[in-house]
C-alpha atoms as a PDB file:
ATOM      1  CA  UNK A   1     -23.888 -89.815  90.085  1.00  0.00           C
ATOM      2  CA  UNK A   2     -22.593 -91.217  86.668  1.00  0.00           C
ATOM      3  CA  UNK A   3     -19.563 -92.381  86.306  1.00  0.00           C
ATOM      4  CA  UNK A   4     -16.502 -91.655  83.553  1.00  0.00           C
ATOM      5  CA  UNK A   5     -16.155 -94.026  80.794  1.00  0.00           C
ATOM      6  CA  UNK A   6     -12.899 -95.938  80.527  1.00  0.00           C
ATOM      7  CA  UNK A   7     -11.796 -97.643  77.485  1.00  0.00           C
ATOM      8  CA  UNK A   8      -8.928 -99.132  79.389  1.00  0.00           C
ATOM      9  CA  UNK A   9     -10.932-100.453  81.724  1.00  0.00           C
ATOM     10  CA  UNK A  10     -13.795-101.943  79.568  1.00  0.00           C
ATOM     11  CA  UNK A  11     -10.899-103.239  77.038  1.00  0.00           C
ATOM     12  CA  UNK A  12      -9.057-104.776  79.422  1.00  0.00           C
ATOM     13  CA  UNK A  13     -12.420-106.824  81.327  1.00  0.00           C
ATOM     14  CA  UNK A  14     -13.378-107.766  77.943  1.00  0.00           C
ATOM     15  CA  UNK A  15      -9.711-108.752  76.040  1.00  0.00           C
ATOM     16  CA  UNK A  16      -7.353-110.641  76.350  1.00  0.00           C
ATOM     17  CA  UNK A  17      -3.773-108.768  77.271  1.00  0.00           C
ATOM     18  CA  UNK A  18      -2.223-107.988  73.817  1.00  0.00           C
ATOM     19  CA  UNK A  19       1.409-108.626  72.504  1.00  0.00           C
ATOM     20  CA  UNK A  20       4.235-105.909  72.334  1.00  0.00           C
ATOM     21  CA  UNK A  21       3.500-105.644  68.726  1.00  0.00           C
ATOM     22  CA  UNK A  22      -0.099-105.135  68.739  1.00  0.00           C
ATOM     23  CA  UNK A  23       0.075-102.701  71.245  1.00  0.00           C
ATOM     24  CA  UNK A  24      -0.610 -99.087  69.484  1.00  0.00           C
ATOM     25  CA  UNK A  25       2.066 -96.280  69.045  1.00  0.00           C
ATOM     26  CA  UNK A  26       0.904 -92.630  70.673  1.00  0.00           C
ATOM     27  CA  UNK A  27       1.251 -91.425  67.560  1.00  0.00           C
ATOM     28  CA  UNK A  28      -1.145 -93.845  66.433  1.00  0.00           C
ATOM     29  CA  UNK A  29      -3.346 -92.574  69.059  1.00  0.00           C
ATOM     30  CA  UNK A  30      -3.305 -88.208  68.154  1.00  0.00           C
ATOM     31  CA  UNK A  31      -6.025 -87.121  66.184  1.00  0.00           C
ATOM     32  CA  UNK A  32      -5.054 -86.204  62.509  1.00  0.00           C
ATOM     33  CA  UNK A  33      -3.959 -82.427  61.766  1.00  0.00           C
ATOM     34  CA  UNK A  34      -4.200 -80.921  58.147  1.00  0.00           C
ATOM     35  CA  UNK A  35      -2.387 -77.834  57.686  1.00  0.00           C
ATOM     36  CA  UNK A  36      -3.520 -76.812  54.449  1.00  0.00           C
ATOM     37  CA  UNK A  37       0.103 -76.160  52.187  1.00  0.00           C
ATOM     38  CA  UNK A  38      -1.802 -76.753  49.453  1.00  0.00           C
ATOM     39  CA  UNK A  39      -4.299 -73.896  50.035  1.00  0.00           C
ATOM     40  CA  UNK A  40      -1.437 -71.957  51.202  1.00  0.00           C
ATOM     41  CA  UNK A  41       0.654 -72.547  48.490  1.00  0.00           C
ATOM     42  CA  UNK A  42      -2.154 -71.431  45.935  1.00  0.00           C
ATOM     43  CA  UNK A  43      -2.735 -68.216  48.472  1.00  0.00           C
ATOM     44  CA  UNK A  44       0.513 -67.326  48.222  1.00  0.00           C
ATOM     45  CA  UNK A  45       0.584 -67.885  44.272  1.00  0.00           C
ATOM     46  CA  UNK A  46      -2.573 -65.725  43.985  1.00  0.00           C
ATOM     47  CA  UNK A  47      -0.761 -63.323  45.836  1.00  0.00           C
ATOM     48  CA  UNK A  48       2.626 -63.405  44.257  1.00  0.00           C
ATOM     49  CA  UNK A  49       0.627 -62.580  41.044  1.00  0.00           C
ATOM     50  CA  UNK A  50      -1.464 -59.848  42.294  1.00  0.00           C
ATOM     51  CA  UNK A  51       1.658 -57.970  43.348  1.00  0.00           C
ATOM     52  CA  UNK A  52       3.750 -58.900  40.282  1.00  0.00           C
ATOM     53  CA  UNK A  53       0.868 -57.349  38.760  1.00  0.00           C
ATOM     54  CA  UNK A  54       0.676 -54.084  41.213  1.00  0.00           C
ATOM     55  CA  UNK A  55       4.174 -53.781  40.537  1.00  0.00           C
ATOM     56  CA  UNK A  56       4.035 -53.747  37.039  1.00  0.00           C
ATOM     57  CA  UNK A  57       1.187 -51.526  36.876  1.00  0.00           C
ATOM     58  CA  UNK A  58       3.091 -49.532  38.928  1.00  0.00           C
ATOM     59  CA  UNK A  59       6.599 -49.779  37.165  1.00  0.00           C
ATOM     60  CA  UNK A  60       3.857 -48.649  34.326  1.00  0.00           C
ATOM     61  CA  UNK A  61       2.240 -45.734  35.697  1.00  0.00           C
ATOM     62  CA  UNK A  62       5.828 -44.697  36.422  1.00  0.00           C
ATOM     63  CA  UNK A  63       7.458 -45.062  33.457  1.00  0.00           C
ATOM     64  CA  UNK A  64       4.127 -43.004  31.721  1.00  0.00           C
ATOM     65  CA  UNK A  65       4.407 -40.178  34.622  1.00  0.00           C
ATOM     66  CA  UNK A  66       8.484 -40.152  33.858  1.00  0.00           C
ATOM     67  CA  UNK A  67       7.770 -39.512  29.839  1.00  0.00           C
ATOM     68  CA  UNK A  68       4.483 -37.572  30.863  1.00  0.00           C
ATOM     69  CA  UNK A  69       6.943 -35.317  32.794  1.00  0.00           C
ATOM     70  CA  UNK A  70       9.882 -35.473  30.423  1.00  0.00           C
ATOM     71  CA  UNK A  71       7.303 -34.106  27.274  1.00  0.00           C
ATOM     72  CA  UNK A  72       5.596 -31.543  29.908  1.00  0.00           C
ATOM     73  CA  UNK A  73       9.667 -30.652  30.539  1.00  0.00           C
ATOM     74  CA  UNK A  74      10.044 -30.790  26.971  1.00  0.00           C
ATOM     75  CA  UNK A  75       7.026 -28.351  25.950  1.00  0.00           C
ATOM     76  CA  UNK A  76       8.039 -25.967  28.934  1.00  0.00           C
ATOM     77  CA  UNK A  77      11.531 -25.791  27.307  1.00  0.00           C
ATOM     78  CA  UNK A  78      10.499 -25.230  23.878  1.00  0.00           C
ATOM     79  CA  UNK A  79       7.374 -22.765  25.333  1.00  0.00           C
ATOM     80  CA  UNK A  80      10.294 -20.843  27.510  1.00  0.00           C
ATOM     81  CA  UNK A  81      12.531 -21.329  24.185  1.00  0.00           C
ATOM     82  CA  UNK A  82       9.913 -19.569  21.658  1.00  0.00           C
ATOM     83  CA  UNK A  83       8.653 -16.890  24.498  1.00  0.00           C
ATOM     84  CA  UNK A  84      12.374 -16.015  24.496  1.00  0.00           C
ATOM     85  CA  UNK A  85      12.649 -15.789  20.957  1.00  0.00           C
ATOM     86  CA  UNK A  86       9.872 -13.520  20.773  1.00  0.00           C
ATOM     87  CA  UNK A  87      11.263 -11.472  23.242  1.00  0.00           C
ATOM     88  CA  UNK A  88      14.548 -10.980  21.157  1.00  0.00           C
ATOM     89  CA  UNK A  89      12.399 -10.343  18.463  1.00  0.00           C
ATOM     90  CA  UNK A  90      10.348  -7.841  20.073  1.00  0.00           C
ATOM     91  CA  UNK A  91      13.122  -5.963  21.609  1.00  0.00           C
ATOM     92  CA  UNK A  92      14.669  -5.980  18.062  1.00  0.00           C
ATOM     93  CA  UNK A  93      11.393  -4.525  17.150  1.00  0.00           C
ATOM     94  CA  UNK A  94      11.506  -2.240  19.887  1.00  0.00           C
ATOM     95  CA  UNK A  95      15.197  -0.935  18.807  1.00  0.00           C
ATOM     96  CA  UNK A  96      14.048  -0.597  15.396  1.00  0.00           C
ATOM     97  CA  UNK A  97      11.235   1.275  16.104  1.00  0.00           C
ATOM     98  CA  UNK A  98      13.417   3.282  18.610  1.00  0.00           C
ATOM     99  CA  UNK A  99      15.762   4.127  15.852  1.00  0.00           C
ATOM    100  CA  UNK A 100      12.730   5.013  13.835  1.00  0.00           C
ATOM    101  CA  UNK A 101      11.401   7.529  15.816  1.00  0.00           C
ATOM    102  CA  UNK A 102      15.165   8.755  16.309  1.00  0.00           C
ATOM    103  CA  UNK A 103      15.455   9.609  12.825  1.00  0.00           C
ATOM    104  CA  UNK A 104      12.227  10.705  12.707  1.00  0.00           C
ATOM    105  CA  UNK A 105      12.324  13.003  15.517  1.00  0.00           C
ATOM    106  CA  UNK A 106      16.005  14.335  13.508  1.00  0.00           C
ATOM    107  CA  UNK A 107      13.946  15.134  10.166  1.00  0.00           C
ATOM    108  CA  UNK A 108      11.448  16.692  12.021  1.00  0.00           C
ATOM    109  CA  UNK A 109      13.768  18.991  13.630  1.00  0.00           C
ATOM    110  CA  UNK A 110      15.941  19.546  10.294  1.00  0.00           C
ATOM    111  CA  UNK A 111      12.510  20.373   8.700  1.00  0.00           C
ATOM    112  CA  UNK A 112      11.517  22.720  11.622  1.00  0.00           C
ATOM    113  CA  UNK A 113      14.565  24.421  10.856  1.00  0.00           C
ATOM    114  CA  UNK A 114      14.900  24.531   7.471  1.00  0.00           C
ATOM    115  CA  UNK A 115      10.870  25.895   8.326  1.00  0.00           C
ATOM    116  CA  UNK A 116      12.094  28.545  10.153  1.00  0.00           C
ATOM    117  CA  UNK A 117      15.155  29.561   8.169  1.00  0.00           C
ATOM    118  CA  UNK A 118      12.497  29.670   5.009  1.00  0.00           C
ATOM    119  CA  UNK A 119      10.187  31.621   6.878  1.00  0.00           C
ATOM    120  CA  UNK A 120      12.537  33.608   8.040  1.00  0.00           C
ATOM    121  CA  UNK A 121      14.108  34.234   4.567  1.00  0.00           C
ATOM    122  CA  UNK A 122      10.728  35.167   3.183  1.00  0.00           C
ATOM    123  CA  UNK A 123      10.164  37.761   6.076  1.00  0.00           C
ATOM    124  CA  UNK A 124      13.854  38.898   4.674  1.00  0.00           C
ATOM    125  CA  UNK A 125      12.124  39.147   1.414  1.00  0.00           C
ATOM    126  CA  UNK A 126       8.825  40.285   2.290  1.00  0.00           C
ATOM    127  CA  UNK A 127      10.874  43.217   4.194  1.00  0.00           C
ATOM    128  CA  UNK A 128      12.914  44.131   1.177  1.00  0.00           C
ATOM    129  CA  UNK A 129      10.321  44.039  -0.973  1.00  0.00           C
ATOM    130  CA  UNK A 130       8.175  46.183   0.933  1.00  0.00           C
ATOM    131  CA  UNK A 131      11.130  48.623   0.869  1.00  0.00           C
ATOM    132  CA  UNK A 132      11.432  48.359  -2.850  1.00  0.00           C
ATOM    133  CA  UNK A 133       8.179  49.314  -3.224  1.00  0.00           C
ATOM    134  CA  UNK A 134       8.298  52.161  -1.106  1.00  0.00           C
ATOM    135  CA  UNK A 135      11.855  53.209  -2.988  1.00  0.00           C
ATOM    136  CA  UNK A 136       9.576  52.715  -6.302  1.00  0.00           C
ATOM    137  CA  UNK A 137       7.127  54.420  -5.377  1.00  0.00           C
ATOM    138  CA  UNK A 138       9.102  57.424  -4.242  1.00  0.00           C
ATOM    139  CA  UNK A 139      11.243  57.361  -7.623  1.00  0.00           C
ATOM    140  CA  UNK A 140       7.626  56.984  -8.979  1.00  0.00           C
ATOM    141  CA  UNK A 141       6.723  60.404  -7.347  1.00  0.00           C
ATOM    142  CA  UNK A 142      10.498  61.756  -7.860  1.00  0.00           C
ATOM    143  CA  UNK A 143       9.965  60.542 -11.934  1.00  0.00           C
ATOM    144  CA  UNK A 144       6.104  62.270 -11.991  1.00  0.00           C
ATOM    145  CA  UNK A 145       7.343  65.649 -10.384  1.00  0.00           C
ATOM    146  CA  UNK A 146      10.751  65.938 -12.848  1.00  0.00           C
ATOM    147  CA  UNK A 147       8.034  64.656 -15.804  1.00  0.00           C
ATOM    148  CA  UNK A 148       6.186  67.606 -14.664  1.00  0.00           C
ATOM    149  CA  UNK A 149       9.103  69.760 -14.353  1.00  0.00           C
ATOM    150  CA  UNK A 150      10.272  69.286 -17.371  1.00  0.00           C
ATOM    151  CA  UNK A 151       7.151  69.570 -19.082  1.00  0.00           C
ATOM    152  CA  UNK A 152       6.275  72.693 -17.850  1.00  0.00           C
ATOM    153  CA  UNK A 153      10.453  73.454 -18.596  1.00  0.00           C
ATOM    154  CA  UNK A 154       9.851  72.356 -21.949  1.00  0.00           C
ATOM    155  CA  UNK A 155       6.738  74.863 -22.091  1.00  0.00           C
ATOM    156  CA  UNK A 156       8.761  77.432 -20.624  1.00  0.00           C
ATOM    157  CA  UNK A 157      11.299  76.546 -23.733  1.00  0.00           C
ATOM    158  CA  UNK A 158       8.796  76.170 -26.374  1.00  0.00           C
ATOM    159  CA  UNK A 159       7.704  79.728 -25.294  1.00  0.00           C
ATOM    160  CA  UNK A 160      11.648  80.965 -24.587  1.00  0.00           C
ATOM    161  CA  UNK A 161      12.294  79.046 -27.869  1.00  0.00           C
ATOM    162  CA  UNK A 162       9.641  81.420 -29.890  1.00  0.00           C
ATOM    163  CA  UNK A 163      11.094  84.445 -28.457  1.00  0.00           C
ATOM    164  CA  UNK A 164      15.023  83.027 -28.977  1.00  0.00           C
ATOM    165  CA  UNK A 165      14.505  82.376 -32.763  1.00  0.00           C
ATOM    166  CA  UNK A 166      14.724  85.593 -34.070  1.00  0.00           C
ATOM    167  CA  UNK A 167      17.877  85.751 -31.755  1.00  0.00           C
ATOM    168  CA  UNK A 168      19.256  83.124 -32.602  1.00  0.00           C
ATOM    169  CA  UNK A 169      19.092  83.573 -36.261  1.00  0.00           C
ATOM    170  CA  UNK A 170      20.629  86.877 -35.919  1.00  0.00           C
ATOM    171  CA  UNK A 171      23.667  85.304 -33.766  1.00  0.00           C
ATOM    172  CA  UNK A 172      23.984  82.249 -36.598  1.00  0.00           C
ATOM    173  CA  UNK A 173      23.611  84.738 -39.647  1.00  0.00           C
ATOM    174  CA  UNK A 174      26.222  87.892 -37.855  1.00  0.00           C
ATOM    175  CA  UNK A 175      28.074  85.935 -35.066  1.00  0.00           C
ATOM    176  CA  UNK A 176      28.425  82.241 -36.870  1.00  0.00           C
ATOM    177  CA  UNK A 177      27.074  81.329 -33.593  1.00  0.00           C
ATOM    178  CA  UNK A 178      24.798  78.089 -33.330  1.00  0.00           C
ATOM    179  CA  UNK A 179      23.729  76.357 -30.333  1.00  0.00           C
ATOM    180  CA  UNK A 180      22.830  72.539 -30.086  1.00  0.00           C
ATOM    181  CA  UNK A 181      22.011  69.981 -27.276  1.00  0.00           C
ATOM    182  CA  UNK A 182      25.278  68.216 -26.239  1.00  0.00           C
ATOM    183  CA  UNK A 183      23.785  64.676 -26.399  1.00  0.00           C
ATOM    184  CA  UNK A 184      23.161  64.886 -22.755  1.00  0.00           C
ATOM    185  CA  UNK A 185      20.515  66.587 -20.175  1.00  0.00           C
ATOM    186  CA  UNK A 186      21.359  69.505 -18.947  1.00  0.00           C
ATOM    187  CA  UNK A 187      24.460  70.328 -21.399  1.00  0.00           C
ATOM    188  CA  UNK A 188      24.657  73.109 -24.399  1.00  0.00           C
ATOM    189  CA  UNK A 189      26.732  72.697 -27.163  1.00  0.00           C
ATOM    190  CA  UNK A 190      27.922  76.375 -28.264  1.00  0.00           C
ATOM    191  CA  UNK A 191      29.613  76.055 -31.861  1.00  0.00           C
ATOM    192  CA  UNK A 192      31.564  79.082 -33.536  1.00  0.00           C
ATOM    193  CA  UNK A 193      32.237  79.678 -37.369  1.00  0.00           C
ATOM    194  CA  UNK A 194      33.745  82.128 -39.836  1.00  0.00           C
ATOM    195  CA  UNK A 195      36.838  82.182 -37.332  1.00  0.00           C
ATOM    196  CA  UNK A 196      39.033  81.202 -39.848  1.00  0.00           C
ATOM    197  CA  UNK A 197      39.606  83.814 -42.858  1.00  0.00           C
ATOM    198  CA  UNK A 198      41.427  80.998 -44.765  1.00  0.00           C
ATOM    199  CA  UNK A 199      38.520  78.216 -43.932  1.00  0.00           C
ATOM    200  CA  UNK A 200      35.287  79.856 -42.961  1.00  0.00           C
ATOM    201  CA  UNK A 201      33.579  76.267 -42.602  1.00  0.00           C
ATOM    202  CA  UNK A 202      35.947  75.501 -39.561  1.00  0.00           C
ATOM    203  CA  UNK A 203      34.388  75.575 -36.052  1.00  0.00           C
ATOM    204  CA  UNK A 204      35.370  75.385 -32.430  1.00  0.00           C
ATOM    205  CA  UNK A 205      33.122  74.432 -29.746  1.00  0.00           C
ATOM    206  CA  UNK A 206      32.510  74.241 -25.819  1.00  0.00           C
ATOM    207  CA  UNK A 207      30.208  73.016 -23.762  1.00  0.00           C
ATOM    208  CA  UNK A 208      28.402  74.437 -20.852  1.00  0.00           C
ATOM    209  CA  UNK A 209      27.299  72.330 -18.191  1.00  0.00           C
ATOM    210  CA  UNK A 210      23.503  73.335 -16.572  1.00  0.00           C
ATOM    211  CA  UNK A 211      23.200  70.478 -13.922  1.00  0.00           C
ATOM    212  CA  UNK A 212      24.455  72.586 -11.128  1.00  0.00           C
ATOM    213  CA  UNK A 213      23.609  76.410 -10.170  1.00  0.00           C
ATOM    214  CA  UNK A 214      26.619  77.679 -10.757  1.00  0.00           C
ATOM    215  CA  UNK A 215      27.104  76.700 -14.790  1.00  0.00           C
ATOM    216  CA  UNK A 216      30.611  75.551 -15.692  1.00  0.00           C
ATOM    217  CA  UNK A 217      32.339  75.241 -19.412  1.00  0.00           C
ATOM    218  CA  UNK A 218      33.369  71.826 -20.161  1.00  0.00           C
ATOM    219  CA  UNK A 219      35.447  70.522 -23.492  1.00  0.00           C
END
């Protein structure tokens, strides 16, 4: 069996007993610690950096997301801004064409009536005319049969007239009788002279109406 090293014990066979003074200290005697501040200190330098840096890359990425969002705000305002001016402006087209069609819709109507009043006015006239014609063509028929009347009167004359000349010469040359047309149809102008012993050129006259079937003197 081995046995444990001693240093006291070997020291002590083998010294002499030291002073008070050269005795060693315990802290003399505890092993030597290194606690690394130095590597610490750097460590925590590295890392004050590296977050001074994360911070300001954040404090950055913030500060572009803030203006990122402030011109995305911006552009939504004008976009809502311009979308609501083209609403105005479409509704303002929208009441313009509205009135447009308005007035449209009242000329059309004004010219559907003034339509109908025209075509009614020309049924008027096509009415009346037709009625003139028919009133023509009956004085037409009303002018042919007195034409032909009074040709075949004036016939009836011409012949009457042949046969009334000798007459009427005898009533001018024994009666002073002489018979003329009155300046009117269907009148007879009966003039008398040698009534007058003192003027024998004098006459008197009458007039005897034919129109009717009962003859009547007038003037």
């Amino acid at each position: 069996m081995s046995t444990l090293f001693e240093p006291s014990l070997s020291t002590s066979a083998t010294r002499a007993p030291l002073s008070t003074a050269d005795v060693p200290s315990m802290a003399d005697s505890l092993p030597a610690i290194t606690f690394g501040f130095d590597d610490l200190r750097e460590r925590m330098a590295r890392f004050t950096d590296r977050f001074d840096e994360f911070v300001a890359i954040g404090r950055k990425q913030v500060l572009e997301e803030r203006n990122q969002f402030r011109i995305n705000v911006a552009e939504l305002q004008e976009d809502q801004r311009m979308k609501h001016k083209d609403m105005e402006i479409l509704a303002q087209k929208a009441s313009h064409h509205a009135a447009s069609l308005s007035a449209q819709e009242a000329e059309t109507a004004e010219m559907q009536s003034a339509i109908a009043a025209i075509t009614q006015q020309r049924d008027s006239h096509a009415q009346h005319r037709d009625r003139l014609k028919s009133e023509i063509a009956s004085v037409n028929k009303q002018i042919a049969a007195r034409r032909s009347a009074q040709q075949a009167h004036a016939k009836d004359m011409d012949a009457q007239s042949r046969l009334n000349v000798p007459e009427l010469d005898f009533w001018e040359m024994y009666l002073g009788l002489r018979i003329e047309g009155a300046g009117q149809v269907d009148r007879l102008k009966f003039v008398f002279s040698n009534l007058d012993e003192r003027d024998w050129e004098k006459e008197a006259w009458f007039e005897l109406d034919t129109e009717r079937r009962e003859y009547r003197i007038v003037g």
